[in-house]
N, C-alpha and C. Protein backbone atom coordinates (compact mmCIF):
# COMPACT_ATOMS: atom_id res chain seq x y z
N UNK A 1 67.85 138.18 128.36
CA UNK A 1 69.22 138.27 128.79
C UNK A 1 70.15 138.49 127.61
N UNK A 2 70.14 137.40 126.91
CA UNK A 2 70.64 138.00 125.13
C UNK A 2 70.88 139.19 124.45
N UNK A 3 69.40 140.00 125.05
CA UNK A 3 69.09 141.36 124.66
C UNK A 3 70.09 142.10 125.35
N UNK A 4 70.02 142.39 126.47
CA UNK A 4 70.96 142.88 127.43
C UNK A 4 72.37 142.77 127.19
N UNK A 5 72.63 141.22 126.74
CA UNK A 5 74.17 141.17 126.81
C UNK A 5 74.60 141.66 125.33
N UNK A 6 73.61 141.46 124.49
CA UNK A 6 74.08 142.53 122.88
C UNK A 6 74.32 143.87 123.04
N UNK A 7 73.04 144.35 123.54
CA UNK A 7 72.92 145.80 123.94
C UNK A 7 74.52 146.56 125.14
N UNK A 8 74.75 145.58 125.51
CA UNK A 8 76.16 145.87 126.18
C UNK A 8 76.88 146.08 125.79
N UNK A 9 77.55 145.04 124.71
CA UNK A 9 78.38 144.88 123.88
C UNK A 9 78.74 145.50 122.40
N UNK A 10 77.39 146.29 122.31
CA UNK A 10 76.91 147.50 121.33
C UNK A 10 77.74 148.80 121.60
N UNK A 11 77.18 148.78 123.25
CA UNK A 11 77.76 150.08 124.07
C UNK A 11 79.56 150.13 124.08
N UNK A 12 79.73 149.06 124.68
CA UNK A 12 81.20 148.75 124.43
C UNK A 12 82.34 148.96 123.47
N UNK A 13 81.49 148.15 122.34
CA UNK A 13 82.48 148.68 120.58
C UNK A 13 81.91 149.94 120.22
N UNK A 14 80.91 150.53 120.40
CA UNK A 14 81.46 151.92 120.07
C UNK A 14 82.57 152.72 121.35
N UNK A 15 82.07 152.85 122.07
CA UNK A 15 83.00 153.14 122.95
C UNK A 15 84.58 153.01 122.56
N UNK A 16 84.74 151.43 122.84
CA UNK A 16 86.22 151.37 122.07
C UNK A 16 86.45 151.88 120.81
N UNK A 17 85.55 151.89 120.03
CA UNK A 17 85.98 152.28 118.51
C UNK A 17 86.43 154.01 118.67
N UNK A 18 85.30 154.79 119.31
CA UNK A 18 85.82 156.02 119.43
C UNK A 18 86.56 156.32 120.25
N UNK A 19 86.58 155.58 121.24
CA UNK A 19 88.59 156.34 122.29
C UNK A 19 89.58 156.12 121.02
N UNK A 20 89.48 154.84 120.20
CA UNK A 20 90.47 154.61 119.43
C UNK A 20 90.80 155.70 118.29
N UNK A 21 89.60 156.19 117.78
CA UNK A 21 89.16 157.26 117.06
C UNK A 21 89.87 158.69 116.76
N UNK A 22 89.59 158.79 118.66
CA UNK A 22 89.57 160.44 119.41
C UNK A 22 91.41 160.05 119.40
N UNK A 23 91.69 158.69 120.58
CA UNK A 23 93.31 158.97 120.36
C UNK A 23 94.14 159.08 119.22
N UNK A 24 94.04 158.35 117.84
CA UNK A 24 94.56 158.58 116.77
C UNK A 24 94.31 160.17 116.24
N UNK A 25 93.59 160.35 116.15
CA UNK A 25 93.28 162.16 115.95
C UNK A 25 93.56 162.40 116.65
N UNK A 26 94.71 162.82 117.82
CA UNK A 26 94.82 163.32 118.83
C UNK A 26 96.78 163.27 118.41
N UNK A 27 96.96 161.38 118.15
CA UNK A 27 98.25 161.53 117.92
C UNK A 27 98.72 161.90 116.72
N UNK A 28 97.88 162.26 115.60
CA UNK A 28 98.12 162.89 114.05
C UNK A 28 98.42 164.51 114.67
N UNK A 29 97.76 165.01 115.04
CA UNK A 29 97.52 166.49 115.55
C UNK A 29 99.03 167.00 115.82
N UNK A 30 99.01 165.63 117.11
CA UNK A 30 100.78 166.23 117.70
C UNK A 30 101.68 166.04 116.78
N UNK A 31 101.64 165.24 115.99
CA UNK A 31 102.78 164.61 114.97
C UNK A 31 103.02 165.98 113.61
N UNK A 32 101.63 166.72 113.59
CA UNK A 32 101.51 167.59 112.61
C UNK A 32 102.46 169.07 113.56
N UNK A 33 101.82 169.25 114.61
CA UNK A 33 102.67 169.98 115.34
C UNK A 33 103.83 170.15 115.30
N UNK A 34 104.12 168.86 115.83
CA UNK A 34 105.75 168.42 115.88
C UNK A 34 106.61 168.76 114.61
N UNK A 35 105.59 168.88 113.33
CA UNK A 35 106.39 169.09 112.32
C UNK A 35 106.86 170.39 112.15
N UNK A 36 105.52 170.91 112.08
CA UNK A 36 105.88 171.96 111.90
C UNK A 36 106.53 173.38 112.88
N UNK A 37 106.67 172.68 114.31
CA UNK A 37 107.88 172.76 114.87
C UNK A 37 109.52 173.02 114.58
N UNK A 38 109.65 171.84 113.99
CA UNK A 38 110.78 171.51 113.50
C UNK A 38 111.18 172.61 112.21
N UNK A 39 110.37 172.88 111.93
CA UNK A 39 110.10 174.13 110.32
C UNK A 39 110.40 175.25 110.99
N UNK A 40 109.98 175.71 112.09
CA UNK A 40 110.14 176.67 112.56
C UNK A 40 111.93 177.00 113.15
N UNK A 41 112.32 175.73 113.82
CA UNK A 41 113.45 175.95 114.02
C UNK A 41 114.63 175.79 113.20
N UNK A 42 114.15 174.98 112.21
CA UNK A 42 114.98 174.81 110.54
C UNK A 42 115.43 176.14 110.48
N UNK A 43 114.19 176.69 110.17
CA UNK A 43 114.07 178.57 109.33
C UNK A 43 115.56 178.98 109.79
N UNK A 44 116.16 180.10 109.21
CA UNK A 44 116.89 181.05 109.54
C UNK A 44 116.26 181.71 110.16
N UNK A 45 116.74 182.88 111.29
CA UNK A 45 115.72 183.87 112.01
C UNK A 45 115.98 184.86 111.42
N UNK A 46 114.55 186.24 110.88
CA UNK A 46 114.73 187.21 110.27
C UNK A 46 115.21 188.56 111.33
N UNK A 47 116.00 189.32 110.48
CA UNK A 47 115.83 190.59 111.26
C UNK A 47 114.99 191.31 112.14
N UNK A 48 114.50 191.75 113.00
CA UNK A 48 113.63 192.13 113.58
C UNK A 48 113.75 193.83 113.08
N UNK A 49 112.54 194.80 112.13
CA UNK A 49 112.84 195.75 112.24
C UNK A 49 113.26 196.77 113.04
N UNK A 50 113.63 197.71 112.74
CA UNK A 50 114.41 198.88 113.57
C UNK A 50 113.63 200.11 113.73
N UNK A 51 112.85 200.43 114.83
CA UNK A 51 112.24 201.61 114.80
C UNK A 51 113.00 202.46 115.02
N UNK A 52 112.45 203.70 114.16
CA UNK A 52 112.70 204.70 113.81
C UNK A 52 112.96 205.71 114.74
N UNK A 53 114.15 207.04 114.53
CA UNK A 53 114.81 207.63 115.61
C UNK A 53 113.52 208.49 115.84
N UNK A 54 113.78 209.01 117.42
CA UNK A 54 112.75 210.18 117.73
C UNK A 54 111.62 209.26 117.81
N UNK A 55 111.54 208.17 117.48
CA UNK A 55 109.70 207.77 118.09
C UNK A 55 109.74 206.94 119.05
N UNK A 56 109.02 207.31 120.15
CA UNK A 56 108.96 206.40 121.25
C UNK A 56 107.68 205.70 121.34
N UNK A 57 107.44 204.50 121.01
CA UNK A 57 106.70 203.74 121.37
C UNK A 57 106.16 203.20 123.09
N UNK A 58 105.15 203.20 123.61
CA UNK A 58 104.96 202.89 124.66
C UNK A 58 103.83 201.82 125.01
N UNK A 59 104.35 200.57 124.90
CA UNK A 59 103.21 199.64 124.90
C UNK A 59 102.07 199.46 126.25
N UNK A 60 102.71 199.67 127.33
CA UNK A 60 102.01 199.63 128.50
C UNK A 60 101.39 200.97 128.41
N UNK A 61 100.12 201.69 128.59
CA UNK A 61 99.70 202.69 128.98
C UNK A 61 99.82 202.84 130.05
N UNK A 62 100.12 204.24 130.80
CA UNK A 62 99.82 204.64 131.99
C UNK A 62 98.36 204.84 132.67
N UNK A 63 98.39 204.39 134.30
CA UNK A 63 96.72 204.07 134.56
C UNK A 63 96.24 205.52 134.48
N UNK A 64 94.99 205.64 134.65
CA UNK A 64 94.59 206.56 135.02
C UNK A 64 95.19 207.35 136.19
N UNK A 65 94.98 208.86 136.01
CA UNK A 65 95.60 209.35 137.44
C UNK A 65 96.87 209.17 137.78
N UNK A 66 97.62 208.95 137.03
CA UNK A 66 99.38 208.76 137.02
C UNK A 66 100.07 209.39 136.40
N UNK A 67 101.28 210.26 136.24
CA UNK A 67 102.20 211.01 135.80
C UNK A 67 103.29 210.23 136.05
N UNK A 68 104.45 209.48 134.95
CA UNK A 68 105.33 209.08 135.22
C UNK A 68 106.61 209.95 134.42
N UNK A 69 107.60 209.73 134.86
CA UNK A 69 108.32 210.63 134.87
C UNK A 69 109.58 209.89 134.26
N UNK A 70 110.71 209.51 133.46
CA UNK A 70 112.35 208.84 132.77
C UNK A 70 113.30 210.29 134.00
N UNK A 71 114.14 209.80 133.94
CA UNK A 71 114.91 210.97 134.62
C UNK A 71 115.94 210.57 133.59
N UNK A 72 116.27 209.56 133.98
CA UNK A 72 117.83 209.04 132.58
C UNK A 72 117.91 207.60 132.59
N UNK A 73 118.36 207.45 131.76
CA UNK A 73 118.71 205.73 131.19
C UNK A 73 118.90 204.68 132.40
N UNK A 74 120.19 204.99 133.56
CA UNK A 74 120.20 204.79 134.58
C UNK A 74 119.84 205.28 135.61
N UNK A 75 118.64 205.28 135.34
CA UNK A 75 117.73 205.81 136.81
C UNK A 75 116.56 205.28 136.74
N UNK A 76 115.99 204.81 137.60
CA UNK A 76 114.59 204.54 137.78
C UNK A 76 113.07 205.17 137.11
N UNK A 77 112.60 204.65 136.67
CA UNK A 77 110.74 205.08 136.13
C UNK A 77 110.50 205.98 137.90
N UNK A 78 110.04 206.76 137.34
CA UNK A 78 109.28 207.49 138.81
C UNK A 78 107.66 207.82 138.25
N UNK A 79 106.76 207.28 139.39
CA UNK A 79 105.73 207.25 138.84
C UNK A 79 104.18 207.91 140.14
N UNK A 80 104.18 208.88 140.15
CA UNK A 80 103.39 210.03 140.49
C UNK A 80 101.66 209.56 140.31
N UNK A 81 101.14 209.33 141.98
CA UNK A 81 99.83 208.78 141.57
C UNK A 81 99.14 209.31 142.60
N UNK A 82 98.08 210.36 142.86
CA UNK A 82 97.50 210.16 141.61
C UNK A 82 98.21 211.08 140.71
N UNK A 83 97.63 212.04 139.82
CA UNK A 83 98.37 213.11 138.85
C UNK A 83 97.76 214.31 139.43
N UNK A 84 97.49 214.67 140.58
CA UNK A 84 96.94 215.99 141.45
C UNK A 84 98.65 216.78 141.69
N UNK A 85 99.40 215.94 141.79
CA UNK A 85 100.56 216.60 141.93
C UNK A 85 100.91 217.80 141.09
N UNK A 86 101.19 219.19 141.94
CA UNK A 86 101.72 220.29 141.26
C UNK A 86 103.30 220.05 141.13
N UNK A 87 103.15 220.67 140.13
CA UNK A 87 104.97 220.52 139.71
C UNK A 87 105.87 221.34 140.65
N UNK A 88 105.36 221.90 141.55
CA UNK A 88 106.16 222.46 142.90
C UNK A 88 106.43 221.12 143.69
N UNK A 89 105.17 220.61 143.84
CA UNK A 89 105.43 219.39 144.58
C UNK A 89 106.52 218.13 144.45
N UNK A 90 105.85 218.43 142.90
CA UNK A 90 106.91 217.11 142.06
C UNK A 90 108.17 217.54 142.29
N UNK A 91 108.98 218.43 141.84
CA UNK A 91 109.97 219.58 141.96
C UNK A 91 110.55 219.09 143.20
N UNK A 92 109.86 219.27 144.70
CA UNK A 92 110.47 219.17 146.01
C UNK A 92 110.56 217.60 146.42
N UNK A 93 110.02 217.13 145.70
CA UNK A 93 110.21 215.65 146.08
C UNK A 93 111.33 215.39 145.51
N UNK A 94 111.59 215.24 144.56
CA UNK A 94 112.84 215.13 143.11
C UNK A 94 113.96 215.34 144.22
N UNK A 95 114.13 216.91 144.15
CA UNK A 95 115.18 217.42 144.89
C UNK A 95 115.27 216.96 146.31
N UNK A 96 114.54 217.21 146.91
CA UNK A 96 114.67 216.61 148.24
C UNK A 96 114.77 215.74 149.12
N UNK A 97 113.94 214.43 148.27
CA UNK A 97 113.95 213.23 148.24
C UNK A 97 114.44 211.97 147.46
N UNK A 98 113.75 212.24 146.34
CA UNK A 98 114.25 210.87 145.41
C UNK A 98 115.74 210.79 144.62
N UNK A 99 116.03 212.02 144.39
CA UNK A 99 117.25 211.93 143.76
C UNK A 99 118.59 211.76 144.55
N UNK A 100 118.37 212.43 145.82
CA UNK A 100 119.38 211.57 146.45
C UNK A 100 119.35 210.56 147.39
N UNK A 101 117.80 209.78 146.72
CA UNK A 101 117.72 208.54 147.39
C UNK A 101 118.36 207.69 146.31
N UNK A 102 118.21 207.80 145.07
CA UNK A 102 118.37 207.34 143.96
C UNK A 102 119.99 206.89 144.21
N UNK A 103 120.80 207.98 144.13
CA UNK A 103 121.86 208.64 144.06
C UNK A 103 122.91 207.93 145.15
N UNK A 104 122.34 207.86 146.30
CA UNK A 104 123.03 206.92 147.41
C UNK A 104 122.58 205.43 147.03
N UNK A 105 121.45 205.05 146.56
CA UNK A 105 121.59 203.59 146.31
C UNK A 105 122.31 203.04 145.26
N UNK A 106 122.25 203.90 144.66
CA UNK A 106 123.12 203.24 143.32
C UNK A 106 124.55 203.43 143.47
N UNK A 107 125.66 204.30 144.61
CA UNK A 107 126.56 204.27 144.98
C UNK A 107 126.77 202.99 145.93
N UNK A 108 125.82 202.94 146.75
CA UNK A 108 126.03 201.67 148.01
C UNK A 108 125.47 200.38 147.83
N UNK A 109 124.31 200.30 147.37
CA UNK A 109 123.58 198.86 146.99
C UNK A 109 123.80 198.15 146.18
N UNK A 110 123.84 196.33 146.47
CA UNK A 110 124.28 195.82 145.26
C UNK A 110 123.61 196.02 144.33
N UNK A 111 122.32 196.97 144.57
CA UNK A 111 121.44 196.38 143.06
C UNK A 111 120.79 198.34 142.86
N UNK A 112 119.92 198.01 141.35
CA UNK A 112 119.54 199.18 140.71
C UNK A 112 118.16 199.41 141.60
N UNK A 113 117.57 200.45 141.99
CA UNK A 113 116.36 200.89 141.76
C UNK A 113 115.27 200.79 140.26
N UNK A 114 114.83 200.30 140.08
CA UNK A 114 114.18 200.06 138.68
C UNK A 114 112.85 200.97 138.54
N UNK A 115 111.74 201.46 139.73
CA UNK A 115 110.99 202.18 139.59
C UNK A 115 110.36 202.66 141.20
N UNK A 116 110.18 204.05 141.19
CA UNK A 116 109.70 203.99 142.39
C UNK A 116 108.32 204.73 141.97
N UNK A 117 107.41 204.73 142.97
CA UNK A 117 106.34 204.94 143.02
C UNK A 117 105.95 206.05 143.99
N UNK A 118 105.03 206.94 143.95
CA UNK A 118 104.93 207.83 145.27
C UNK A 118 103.69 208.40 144.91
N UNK A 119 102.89 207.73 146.00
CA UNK A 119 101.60 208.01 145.99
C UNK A 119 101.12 209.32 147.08
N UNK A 120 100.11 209.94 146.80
CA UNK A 120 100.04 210.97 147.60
C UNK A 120 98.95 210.87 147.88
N UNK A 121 98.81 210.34 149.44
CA UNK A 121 97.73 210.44 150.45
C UNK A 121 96.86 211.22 150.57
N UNK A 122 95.68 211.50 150.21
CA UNK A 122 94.36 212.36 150.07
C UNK A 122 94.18 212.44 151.59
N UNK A 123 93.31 213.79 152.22
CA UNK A 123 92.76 213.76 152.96
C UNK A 123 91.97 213.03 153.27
N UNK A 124 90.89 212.78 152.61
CA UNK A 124 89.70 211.75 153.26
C UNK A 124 90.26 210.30 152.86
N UNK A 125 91.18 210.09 152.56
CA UNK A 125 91.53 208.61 152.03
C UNK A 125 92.87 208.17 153.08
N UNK A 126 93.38 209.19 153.81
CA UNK A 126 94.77 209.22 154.58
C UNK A 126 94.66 208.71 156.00
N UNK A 127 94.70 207.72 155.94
CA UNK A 127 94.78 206.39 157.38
C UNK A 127 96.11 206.62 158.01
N UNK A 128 97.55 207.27 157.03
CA UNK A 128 98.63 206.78 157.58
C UNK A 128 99.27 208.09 158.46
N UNK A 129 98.48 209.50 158.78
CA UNK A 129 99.39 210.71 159.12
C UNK A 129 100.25 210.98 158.16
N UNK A 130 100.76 210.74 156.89
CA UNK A 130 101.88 210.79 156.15
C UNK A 130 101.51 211.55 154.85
N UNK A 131 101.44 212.55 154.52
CA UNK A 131 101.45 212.82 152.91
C UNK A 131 101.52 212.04 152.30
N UNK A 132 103.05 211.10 151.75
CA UNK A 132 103.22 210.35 150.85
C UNK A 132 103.45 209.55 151.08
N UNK A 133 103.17 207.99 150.34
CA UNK A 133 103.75 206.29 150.34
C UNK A 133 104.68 206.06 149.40
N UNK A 134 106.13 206.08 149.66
CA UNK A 134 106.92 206.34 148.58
C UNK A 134 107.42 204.26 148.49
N UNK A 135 107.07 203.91 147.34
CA UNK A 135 108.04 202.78 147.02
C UNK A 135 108.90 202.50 146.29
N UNK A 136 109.67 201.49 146.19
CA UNK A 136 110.86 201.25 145.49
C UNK A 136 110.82 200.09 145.18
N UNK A 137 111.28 199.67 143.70
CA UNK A 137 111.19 197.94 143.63
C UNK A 137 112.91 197.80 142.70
N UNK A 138 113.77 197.21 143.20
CA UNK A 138 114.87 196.87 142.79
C UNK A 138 115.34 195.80 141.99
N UNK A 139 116.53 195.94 141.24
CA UNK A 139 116.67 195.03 139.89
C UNK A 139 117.01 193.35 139.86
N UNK A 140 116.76 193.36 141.51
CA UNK A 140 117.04 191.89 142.18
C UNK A 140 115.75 191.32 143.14
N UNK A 141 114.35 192.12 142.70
CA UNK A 141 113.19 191.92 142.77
C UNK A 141 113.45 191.90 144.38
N UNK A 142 113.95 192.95 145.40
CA UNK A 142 113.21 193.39 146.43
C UNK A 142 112.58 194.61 146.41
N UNK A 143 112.61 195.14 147.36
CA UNK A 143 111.50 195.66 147.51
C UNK A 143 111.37 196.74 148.85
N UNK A 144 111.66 198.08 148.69
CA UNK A 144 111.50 198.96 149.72
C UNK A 144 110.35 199.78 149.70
N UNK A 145 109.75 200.27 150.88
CA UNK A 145 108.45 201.31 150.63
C UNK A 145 108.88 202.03 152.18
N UNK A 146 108.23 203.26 152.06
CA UNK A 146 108.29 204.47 153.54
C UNK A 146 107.26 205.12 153.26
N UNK A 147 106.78 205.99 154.31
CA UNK A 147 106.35 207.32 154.47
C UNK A 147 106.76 208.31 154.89
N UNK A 148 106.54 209.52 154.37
CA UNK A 148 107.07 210.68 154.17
C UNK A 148 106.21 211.90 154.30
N UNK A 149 106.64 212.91 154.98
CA UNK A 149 106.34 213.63 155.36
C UNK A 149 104.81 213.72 156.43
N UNK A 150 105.08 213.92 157.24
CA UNK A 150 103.89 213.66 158.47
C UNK A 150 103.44 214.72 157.66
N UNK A 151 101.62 214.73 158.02
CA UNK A 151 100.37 215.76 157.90
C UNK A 151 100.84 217.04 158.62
N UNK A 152 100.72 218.40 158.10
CA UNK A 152 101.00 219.62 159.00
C UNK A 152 102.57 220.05 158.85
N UNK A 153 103.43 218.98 158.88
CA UNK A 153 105.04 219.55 158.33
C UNK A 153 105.61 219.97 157.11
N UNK A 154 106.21 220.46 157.60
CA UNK A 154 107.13 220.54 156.04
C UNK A 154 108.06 219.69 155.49
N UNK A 155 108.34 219.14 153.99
CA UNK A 155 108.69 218.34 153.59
C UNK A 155 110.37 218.01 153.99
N UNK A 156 111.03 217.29 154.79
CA UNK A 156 112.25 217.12 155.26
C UNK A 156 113.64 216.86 154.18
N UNK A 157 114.54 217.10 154.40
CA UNK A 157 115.70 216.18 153.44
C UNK A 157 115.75 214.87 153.59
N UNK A 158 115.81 214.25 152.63
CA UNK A 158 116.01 212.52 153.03
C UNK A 158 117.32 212.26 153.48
N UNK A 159 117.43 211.39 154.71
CA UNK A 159 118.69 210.71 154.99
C UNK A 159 119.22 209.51 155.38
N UNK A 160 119.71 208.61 154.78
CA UNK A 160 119.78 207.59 154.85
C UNK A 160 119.69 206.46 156.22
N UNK A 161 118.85 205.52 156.58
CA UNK A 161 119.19 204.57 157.20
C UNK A 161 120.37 203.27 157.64
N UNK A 162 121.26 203.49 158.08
CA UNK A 162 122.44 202.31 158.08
C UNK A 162 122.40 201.48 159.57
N UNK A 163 122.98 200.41 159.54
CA UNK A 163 122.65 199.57 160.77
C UNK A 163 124.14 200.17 160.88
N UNK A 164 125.33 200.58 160.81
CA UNK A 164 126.33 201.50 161.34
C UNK A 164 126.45 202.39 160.74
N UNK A 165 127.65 203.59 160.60
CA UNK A 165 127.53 204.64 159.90
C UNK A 165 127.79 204.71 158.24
N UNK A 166 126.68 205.55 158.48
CA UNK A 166 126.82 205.56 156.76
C UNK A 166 127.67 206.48 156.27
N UNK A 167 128.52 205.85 154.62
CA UNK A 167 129.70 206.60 154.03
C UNK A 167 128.65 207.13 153.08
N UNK A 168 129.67 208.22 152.71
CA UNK A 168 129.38 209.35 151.39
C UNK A 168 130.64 209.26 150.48
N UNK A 169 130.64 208.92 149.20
CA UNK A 169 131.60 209.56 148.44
C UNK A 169 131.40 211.05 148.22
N UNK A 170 133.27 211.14 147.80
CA UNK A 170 133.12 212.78 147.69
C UNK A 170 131.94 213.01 146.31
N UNK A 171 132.15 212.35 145.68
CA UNK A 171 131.12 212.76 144.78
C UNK A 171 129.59 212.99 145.38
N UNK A 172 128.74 212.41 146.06
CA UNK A 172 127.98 212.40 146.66
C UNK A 172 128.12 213.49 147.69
N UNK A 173 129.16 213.75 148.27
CA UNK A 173 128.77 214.58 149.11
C UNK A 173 128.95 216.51 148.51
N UNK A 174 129.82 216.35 147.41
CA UNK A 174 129.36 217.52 146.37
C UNK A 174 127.78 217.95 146.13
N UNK A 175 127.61 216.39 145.78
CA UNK A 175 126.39 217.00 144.51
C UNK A 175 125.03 217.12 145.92
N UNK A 176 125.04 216.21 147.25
CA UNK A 176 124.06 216.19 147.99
C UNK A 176 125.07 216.88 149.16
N UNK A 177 124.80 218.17 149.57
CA UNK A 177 125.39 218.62 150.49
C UNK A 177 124.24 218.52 151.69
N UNK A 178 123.31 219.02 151.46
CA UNK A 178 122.23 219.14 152.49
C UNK A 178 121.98 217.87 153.03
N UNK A 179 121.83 216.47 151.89
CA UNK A 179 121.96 215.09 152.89
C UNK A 179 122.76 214.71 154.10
N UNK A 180 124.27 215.17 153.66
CA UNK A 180 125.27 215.02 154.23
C UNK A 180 125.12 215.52 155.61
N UNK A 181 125.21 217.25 155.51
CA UNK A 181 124.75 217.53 156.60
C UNK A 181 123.55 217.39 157.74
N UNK A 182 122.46 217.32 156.85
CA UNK A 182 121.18 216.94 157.89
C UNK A 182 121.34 215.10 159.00
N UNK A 183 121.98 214.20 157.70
CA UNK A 183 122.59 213.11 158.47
C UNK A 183 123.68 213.46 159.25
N UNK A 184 124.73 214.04 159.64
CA UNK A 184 125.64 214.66 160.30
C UNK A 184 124.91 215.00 161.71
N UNK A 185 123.81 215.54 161.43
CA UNK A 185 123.39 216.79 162.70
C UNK A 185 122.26 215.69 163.07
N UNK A 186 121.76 214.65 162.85
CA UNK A 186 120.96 213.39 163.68
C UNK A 186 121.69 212.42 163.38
N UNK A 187 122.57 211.87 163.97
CA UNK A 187 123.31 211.23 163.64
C UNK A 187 123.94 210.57 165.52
């Protein structure tokens, strides 16, 4: 029994000795941390260099099979997937679609378009009747998506959806005449 109750009590003080061990090395660690923490926020902060004009850096790669497109500073990433798209295509979407989808949201909505997406439905891959899955993700993290153009048609003018009627500035209705009117004549 002796044996047993030593042999216990063996088990025990080491035990305690090393939690005591492991926690002191544990609270040196943070304390070293902590310091050099504090060093860090002491520091003055350095300049961050200035890259150089004309070079564009692009840290995210584009995926495979994607063509993305800048239009301007304030305008949305447009991003073309897969990259089968002919530049006729690209071309009639631009014009026909996105730019004066672009163009009316950023006149009427509280918020920016930040990137849209427009995928183009393959034949053997096309579940939806639609050529294209066009989306939109906005600068207040919602979120619009459609389809466009049924299989067999020709590509339509885009025209806006409103739960009453929808306004045009004159500016808008300059630069998008064909919106104007095609909403006019279903309307």
């Amino acid at each position: 029994m002796k044996k047993i109750f030593g042999m216990i009590s063996i088990i025990l003080l080491t035990a305690i000795l090393t939690g005591s061990g492991i926690y002191l090395w544990q609270k040196e660690r943070c304390a070293k941390g902590a310091d050099s923490a504090q060093k860090q926020i002491a520091e003055p902060k350095k300049a961050l260099p200035t890259q150089e004009k004309n070079v564009q850096k692009d840290p995210v790669a584009p995926a495979e099979n994607t063509t993305i497109e800048k239009i301007s500073a304030s305008k949305p990433v447009i991003v073309f997937k897969p990259a089968t798209f002919t530049e006729q295509e690209k071309e009639d979407l631009l014009t026909r679609i996105i730019n004066p989808y672009i163009d009316y949201a950023l006149e009427s909505e509280s918020t920016t378009p930040l990137s849209i997406s427009i995928v183009k439905n393959t034949e053997g891959q096309n579940t939806t009747g639609y050529m294209y899955t066009i989306d939109v993700i906005f600068g207040n993290d919602t979120y619009s998506d459609w389809l466009e153009r049924e299989v067999g048609t020709p590509l339509r003018t885009w025209t806006p959806d409103c739960m009453d009627t929808c306004t045009f500035s004159e500016q808008y209705k300059m630069k998008h005449p064909n919106v104007v009117a095609e909403y006019n004549k279903n309307k």
